[in-house]
N, C-alpha and C. Protein backbone atom coordinates (compact mmCIF):
# COMPACT_ATOMS: atom_id res chain seq x y z
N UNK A 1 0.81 -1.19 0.00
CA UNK A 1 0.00 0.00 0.00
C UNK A 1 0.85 1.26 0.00
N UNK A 2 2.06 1.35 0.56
CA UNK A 2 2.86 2.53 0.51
C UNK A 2 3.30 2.47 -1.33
N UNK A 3 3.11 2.02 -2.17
CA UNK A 3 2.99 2.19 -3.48
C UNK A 3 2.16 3.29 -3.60
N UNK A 4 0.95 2.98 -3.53
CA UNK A 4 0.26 4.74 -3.82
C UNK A 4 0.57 5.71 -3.04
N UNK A 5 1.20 5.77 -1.90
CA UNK A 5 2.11 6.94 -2.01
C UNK A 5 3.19 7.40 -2.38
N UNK A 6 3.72 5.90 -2.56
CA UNK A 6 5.23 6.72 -3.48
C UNK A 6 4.93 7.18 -4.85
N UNK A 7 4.06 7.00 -5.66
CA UNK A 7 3.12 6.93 -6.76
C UNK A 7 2.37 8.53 -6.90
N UNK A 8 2.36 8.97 -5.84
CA UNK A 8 1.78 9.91 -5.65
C UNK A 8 2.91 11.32 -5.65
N UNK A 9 3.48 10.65 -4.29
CA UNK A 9 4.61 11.62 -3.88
C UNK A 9 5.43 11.96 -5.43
N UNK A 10 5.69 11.17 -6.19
CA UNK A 10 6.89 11.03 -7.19
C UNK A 10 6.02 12.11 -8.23
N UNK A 11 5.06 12.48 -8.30
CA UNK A 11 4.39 13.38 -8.85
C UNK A 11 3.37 14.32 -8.23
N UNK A 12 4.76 14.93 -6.99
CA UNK A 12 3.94 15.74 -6.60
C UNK A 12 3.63 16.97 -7.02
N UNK A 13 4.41 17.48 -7.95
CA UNK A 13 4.24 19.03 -8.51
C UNK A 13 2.88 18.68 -9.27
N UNK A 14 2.60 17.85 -10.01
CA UNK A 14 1.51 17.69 -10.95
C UNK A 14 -0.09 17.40 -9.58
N UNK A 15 -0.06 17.50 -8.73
CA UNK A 15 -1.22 17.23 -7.85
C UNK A 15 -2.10 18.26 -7.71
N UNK A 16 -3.19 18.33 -8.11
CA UNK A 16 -3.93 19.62 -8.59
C UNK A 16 -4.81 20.18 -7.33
N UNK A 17 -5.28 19.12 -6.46
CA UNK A 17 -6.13 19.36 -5.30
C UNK A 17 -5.72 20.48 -4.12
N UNK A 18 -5.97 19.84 -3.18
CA UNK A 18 -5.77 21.13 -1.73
C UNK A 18 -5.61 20.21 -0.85
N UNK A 19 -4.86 20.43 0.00
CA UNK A 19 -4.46 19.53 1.33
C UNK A 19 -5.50 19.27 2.38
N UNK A 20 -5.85 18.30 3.24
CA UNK A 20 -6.37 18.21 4.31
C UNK A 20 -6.36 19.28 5.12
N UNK A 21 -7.03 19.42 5.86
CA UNK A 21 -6.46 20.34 7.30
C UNK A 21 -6.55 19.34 8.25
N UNK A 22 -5.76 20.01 9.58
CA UNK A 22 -5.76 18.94 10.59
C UNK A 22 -6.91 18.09 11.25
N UNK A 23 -7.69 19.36 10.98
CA UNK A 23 -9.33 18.86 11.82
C UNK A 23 -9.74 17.53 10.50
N UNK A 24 -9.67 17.77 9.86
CA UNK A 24 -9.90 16.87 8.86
C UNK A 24 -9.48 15.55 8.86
N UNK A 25 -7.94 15.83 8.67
CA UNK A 25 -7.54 14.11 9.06
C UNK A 25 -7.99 13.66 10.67
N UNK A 26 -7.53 14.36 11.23
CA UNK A 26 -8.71 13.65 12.95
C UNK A 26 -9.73 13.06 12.54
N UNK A 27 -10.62 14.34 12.59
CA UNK A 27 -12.05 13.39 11.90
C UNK A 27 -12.29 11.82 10.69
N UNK A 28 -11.69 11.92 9.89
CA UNK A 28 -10.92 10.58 8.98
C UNK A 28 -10.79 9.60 9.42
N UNK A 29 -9.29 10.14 10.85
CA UNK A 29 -8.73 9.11 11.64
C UNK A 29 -9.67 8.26 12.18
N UNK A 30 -10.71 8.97 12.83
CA UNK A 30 -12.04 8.37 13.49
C UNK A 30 -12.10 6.97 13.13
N UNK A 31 -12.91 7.21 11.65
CA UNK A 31 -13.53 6.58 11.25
C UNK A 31 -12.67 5.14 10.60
N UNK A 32 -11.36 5.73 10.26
CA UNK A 32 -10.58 4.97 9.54
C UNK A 32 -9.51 4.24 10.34
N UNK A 33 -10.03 3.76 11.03
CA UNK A 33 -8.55 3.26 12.71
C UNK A 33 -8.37 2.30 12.53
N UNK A 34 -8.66 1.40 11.29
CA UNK A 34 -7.86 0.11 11.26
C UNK A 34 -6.35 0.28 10.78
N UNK A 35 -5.17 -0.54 11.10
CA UNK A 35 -3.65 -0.12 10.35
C UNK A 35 -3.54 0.22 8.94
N UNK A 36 -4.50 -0.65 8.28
CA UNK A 36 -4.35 -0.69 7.29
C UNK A 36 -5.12 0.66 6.24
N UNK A 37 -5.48 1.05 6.89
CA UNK A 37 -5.81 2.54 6.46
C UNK A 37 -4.95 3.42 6.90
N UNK A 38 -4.10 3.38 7.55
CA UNK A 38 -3.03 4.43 7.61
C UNK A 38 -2.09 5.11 6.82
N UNK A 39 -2.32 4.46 5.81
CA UNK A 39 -1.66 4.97 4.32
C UNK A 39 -2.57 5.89 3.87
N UNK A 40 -4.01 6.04 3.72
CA UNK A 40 -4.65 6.85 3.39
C UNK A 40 -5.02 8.42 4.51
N UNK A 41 -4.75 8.08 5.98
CA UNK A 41 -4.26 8.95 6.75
C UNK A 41 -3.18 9.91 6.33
N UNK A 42 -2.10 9.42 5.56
CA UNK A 42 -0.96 9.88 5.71
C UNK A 42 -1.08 10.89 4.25
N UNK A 43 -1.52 10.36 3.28
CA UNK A 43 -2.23 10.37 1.64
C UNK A 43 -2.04 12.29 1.88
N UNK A 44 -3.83 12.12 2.92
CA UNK A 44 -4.71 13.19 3.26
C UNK A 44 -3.91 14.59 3.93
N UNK A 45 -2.67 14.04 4.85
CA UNK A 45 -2.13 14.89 5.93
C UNK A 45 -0.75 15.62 4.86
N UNK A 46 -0.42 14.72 3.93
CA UNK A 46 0.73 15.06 3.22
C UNK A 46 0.57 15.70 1.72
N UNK A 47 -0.34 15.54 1.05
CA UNK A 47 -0.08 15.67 -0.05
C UNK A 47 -1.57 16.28 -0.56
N UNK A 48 -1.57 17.39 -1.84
CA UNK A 48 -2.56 17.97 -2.02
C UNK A 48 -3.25 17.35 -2.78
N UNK A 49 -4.42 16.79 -2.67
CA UNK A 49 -5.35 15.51 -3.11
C UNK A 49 -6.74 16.04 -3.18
N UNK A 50 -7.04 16.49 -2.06
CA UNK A 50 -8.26 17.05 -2.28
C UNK A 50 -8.69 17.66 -3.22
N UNK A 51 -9.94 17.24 -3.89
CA UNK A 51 -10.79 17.76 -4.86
C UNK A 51 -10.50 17.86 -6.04
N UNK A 52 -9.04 17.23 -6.50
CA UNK A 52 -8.73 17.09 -7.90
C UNK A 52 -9.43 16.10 -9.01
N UNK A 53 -9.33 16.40 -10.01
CA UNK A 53 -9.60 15.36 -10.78
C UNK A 53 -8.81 14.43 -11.34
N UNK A 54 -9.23 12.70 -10.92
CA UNK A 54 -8.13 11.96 -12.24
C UNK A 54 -8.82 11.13 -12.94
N UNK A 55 -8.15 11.81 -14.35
CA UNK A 55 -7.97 10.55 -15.62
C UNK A 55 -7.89 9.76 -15.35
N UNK A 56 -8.34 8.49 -16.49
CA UNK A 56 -7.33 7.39 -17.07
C UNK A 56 -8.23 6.96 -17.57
N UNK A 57 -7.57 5.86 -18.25
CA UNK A 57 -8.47 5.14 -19.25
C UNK A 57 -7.72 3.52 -19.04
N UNK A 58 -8.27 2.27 -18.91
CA UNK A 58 -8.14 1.20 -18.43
C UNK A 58 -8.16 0.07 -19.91
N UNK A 59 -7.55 -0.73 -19.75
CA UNK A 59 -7.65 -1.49 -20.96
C UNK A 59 -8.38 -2.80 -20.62
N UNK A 60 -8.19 -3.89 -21.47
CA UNK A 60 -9.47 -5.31 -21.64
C UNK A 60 -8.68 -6.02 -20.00
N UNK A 61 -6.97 -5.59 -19.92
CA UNK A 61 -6.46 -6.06 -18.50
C UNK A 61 -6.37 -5.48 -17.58
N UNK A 62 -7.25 -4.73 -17.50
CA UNK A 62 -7.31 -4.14 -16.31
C UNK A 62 -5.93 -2.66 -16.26
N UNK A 63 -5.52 -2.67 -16.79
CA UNK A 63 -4.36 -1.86 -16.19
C UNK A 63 -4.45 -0.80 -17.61
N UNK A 64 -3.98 0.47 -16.27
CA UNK A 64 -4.13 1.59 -16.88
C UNK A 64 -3.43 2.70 -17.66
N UNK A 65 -4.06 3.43 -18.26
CA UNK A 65 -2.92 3.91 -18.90
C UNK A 65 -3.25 6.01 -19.18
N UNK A 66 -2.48 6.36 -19.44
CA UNK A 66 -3.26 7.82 -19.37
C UNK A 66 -4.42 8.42 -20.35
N UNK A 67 -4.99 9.22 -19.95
CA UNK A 67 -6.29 9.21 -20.79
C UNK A 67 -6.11 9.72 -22.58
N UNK A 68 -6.93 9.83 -23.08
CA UNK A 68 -6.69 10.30 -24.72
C UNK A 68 -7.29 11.24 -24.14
N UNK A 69 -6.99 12.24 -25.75
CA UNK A 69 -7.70 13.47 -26.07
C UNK A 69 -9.30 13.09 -25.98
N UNK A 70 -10.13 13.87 -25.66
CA UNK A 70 -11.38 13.24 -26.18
C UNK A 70 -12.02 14.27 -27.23
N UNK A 71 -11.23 15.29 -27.13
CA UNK A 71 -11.54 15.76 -28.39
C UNK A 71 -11.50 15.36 -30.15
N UNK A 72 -10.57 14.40 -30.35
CA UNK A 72 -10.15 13.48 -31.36
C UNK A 72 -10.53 11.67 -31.24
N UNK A 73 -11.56 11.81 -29.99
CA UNK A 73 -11.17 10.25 -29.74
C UNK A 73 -12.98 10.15 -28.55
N UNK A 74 -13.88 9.53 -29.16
CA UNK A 74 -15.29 8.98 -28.79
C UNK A 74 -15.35 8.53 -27.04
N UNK A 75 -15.62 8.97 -26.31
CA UNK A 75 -15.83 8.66 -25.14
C UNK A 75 -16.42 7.08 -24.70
N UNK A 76 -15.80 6.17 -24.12
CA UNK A 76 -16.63 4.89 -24.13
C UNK A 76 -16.39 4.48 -22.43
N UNK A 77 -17.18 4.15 -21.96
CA UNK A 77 -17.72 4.21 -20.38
C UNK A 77 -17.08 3.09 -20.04
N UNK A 78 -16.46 1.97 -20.66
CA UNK A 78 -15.65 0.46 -20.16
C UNK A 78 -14.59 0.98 -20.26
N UNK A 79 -13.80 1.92 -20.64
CA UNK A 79 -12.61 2.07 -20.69
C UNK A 79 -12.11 3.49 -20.52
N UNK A 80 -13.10 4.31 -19.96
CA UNK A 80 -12.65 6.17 -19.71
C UNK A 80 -12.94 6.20 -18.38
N UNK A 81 -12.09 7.00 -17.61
CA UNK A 81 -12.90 6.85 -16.16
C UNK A 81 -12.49 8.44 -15.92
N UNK A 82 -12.60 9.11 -14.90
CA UNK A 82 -12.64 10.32 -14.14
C UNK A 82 -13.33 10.24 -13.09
N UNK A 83 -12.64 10.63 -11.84
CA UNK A 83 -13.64 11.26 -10.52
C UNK A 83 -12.77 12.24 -9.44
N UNK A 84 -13.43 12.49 -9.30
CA UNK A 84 -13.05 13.26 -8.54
C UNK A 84 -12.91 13.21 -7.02
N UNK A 85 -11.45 13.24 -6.30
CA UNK A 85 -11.08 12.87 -5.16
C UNK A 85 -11.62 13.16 -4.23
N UNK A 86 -12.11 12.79 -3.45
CA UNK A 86 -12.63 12.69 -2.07
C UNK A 86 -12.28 13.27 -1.32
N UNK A 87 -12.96 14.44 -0.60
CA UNK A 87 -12.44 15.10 0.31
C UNK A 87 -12.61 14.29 1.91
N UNK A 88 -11.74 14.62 3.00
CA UNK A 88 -12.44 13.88 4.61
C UNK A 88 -13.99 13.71 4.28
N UNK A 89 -14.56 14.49 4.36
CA UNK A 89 -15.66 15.28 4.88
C UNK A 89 -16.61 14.46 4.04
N UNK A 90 -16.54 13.82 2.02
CA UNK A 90 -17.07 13.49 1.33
C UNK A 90 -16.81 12.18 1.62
N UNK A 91 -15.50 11.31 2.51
CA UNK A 91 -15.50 9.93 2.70
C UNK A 91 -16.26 9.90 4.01
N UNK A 92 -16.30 10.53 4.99
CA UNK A 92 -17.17 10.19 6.26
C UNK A 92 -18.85 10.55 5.46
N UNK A 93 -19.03 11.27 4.68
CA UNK A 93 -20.78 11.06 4.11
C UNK A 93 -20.87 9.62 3.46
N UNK A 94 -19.84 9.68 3.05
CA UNK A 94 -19.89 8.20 2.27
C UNK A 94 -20.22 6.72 2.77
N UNK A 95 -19.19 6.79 3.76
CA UNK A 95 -19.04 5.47 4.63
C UNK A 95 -20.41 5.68 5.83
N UNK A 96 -21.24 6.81 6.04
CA UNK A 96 -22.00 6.88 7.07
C UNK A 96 -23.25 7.16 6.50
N UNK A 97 -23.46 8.22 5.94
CA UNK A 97 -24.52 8.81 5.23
C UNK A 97 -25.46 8.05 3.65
N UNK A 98 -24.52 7.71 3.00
CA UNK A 98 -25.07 7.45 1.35
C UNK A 98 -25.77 6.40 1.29
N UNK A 99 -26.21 6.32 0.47
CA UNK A 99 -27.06 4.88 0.23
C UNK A 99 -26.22 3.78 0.17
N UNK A 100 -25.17 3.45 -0.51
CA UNK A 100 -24.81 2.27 -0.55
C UNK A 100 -22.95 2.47 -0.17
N UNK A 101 -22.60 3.56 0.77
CA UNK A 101 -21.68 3.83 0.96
C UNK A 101 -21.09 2.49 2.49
N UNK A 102 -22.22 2.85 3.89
CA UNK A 102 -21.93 2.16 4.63
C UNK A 102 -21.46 0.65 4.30
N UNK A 103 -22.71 0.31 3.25
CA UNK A 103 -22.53 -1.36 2.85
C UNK A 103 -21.46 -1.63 2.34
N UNK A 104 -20.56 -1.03 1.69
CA UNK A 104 -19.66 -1.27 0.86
C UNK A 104 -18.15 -0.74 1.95
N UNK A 105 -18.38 -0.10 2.52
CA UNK A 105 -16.93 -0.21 3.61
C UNK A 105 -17.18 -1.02 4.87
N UNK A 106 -18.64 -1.47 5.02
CA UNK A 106 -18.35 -2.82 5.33
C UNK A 106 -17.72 -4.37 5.03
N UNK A 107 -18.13 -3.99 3.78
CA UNK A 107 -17.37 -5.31 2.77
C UNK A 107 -15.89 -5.12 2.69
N UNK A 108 -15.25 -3.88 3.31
CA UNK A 108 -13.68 -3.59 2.91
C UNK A 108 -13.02 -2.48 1.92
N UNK A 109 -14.52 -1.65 1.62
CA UNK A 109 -13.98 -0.86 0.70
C UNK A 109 -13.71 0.56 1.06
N UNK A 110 -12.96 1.18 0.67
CA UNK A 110 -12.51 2.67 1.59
C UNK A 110 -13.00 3.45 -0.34
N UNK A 111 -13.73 4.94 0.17
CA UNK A 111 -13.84 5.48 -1.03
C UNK A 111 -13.13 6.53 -1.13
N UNK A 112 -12.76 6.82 -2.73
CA UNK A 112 -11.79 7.55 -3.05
C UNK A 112 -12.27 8.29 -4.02
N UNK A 113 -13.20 8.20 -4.42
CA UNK A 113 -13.51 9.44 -5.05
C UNK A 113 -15.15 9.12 -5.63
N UNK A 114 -15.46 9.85 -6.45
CA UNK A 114 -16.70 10.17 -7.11
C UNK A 114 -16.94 10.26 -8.78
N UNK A 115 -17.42 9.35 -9.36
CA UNK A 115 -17.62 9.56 -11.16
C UNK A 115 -17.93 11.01 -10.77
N UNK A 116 -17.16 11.36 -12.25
CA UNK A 116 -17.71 12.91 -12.04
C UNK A 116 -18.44 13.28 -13.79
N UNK A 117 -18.59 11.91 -14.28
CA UNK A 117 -19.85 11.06 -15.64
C UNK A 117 -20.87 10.90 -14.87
N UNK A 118 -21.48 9.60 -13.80
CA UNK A 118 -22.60 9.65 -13.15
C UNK A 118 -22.57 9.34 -11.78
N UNK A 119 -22.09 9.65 -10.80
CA UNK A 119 -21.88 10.04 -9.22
C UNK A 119 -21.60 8.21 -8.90
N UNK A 120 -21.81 7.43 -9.48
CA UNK A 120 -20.92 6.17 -8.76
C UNK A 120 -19.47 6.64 -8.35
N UNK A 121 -19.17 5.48 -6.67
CA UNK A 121 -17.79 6.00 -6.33
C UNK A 121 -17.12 4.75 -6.91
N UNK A 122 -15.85 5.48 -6.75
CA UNK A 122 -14.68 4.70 -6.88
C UNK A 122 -14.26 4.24 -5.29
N UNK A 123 -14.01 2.88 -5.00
CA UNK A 123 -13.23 2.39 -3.99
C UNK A 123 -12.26 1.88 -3.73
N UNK A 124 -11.29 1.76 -2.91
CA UNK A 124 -10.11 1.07 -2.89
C UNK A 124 -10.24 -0.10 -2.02
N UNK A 125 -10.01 -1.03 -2.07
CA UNK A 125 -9.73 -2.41 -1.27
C UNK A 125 -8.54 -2.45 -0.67
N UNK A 126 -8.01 -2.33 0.26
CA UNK A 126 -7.01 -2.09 1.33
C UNK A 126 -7.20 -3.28 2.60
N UNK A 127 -7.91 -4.49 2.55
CA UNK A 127 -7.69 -5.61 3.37
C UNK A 127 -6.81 -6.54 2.95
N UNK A 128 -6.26 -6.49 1.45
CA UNK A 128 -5.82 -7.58 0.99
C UNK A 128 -4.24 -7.52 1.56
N UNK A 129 -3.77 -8.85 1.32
CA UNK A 129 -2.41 -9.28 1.97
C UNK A 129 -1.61 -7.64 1.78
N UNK A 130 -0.69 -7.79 2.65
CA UNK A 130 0.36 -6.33 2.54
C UNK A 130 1.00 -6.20 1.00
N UNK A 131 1.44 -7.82 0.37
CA UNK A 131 2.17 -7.69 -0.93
C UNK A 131 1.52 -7.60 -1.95
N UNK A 132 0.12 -7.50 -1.96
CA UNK A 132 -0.65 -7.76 -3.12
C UNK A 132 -0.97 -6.47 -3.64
N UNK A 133 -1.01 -5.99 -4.84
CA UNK A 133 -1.59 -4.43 -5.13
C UNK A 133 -2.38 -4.44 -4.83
N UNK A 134 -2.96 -2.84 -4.51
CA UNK A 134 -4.46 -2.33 -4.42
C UNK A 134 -5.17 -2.30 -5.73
N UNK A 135 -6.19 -2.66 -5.69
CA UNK A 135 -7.24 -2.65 -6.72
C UNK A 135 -7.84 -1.64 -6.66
N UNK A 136 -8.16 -1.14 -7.70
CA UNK A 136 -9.74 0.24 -7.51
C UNK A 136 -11.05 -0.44 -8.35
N UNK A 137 -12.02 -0.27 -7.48
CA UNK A 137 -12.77 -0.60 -7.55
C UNK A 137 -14.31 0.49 -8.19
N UNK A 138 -15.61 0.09 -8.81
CA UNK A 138 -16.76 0.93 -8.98
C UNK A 138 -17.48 0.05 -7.88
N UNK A 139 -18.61 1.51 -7.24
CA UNK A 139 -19.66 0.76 -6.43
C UNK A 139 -20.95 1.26 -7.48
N UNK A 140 -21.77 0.59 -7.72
CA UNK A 140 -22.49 1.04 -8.53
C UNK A 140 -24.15 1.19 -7.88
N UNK A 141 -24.10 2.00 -7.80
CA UNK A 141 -25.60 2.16 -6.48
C UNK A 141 -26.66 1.76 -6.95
N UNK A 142 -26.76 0.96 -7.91
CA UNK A 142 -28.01 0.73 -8.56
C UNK A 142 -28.58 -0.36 -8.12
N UNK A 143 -26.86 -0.97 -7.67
CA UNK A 143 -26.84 -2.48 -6.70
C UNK A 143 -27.30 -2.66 -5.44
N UNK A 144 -27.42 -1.50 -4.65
CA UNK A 144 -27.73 -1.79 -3.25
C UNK A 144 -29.55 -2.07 -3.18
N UNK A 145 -29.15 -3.05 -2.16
CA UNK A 145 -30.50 -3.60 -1.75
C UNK A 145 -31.04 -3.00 -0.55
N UNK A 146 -31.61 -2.11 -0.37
CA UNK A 146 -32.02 -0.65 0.59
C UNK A 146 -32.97 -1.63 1.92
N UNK A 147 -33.67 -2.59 1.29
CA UNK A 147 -34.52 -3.48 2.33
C UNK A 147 -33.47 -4.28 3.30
N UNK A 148 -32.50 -4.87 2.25
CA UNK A 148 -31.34 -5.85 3.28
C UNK A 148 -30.06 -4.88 3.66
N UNK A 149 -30.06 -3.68 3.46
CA UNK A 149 -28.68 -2.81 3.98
C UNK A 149 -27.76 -3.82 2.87
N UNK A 150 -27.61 -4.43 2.04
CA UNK A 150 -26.31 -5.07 0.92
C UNK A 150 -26.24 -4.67 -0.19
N UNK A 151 -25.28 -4.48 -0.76
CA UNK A 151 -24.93 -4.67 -1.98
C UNK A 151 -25.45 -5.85 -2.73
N UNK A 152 -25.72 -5.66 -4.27
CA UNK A 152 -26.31 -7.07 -4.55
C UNK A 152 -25.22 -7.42 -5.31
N UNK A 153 -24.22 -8.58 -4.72
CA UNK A 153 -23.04 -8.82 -5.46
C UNK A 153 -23.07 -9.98 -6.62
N UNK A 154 -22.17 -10.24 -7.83
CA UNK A 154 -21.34 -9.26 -8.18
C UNK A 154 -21.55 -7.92 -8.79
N UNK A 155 -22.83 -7.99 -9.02
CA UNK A 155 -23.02 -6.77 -10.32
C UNK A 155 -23.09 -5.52 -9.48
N UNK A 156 -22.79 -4.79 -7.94
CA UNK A 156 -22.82 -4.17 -7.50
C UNK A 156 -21.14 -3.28 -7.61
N UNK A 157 -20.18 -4.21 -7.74
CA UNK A 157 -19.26 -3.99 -7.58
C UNK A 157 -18.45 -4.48 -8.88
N UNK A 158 -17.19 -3.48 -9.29
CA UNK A 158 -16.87 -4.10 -11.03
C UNK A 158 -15.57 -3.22 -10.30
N UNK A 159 -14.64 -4.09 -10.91
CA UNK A 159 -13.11 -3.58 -10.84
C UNK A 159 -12.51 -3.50 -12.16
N UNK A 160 -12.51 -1.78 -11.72
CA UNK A 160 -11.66 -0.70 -12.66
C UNK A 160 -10.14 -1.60 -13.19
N UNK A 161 -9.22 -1.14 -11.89
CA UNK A 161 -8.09 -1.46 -12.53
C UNK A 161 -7.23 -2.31 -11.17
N UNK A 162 -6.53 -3.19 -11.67
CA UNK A 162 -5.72 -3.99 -11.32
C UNK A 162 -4.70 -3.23 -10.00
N UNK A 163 -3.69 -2.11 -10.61
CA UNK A 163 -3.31 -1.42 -9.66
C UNK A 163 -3.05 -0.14 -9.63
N UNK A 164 -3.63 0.35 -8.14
CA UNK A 164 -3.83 2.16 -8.38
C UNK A 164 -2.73 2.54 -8.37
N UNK A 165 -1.41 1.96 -7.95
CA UNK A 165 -0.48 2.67 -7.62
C UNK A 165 0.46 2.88 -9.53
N UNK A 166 0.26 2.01 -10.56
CA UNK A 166 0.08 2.05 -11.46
C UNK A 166 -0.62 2.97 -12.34
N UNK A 167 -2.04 3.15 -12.10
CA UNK A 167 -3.28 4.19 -12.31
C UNK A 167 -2.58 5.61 -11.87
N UNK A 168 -1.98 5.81 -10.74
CA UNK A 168 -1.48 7.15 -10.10
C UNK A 168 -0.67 7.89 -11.00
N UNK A 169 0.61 6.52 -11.45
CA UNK A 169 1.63 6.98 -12.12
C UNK A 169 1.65 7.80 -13.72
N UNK A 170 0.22 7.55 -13.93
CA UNK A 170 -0.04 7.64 -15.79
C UNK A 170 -1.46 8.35 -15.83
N UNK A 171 -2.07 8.75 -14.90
CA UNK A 171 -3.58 9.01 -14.70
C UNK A 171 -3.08 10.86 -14.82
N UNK A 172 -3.88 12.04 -15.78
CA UNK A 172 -4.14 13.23 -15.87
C UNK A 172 -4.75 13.66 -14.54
N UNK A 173 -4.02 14.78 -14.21
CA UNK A 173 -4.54 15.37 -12.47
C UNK A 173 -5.16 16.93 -13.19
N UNK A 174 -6.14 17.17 -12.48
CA UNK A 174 -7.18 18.00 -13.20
C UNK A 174 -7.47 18.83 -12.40
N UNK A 175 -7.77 20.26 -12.09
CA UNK A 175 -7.94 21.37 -11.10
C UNK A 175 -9.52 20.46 -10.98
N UNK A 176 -9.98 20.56 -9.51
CA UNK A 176 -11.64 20.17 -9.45
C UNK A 176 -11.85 21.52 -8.40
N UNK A 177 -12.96 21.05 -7.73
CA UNK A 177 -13.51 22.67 -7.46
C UNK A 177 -12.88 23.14 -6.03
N UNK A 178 -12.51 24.32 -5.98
CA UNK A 178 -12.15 24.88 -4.58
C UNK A 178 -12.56 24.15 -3.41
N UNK A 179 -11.97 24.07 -2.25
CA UNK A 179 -12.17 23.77 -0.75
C UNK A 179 -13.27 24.60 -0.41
N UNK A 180 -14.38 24.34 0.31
CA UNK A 180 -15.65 25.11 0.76
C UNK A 180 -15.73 25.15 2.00
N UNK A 181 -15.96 25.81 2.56
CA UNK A 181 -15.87 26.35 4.07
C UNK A 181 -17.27 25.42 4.56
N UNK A 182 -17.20 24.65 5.63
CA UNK A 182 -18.14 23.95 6.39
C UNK A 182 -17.96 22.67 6.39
């Protein structure tokens, strides 16, 4: 997991977002106190992430590569992605508040951002063995079963790309909207 931050860090001039504030990662910390989220603690406290946008575009293997023009080149929804990063404030609505946010970081998924095509999040899977890459994941809310609090699996959940820390390295970082007071 320290891959997506070295992944990150190694391009930090190109990071378009706004930093955490302290109250922010606290609040995070809260929610996020298993070890294995401590990489995304550190993500939030170090590096300007907030509210940017990222590219990429994913191939038939999963793995990613940087986005095309789309001005010269047809938009296709299996293989274009964009969202926009997650602020504290938008992962604690997520994991507490959303419709199919709680269910899905119950299952292990931490969210990282937001389609910013049609508001499905993007998630990261961060239980798996220490050596194994992180996966990014779609939650697709169309899946949740609102009567049973679940996801209706598999078709609830579809994996983007193989590895983010890969995705980080080649993915377009995009100004997204200012930090908002509240």
């Amino acid at each position: 997991m320290q891959e997506i931050y070295e992944a990150l860090v190694s391009r930090r001039s190109e990071l378009t977002g706004y930093l955490a504030t302290q109250e922010e990662v606290v609040q995070i910390g809260k929610r996020l106190s298993r070890p294995e989220y401590a990489i995304v603690l550190r993500i939030y406290r170090e590096l300007p992430v907030c509210g940017m946008i990222v590219r990429f575009i994913v191939d038939a293997n999963k793995l990613a590569g940087p986005p095309v023009d789309e001005a010269v080149y047809e938009y296709d929804p299996d293989c274009d992605h964009e969202f926009d990063w997650a602020t504290p404030k938008q992962i604690i609505d997520e994991i507490e508040d959303s419709l199919a946010g709680p269910a899905a970081f119950a299952a292990g998924f931490v969210p990282l951002g937001m389609c910013t095509r049609g508001g499905d999040g993007y998630f990261l899977r961060l239980l798996s063995p220490r050596k194994a890459p992180v996966h990014l994941f779609q939650v697709y809310y169309d899946w949740y079963d609102a009567d049973r609090g679940v996801l209706v699996m598999p078709d609830a959940v579809s994996l983007v790309c193989d590895r983010v820390d890969q995705l980080l390295r080649v993915a377009k970082f995009e100004k997204g909207l200012p930090r908002t007071i509240g």
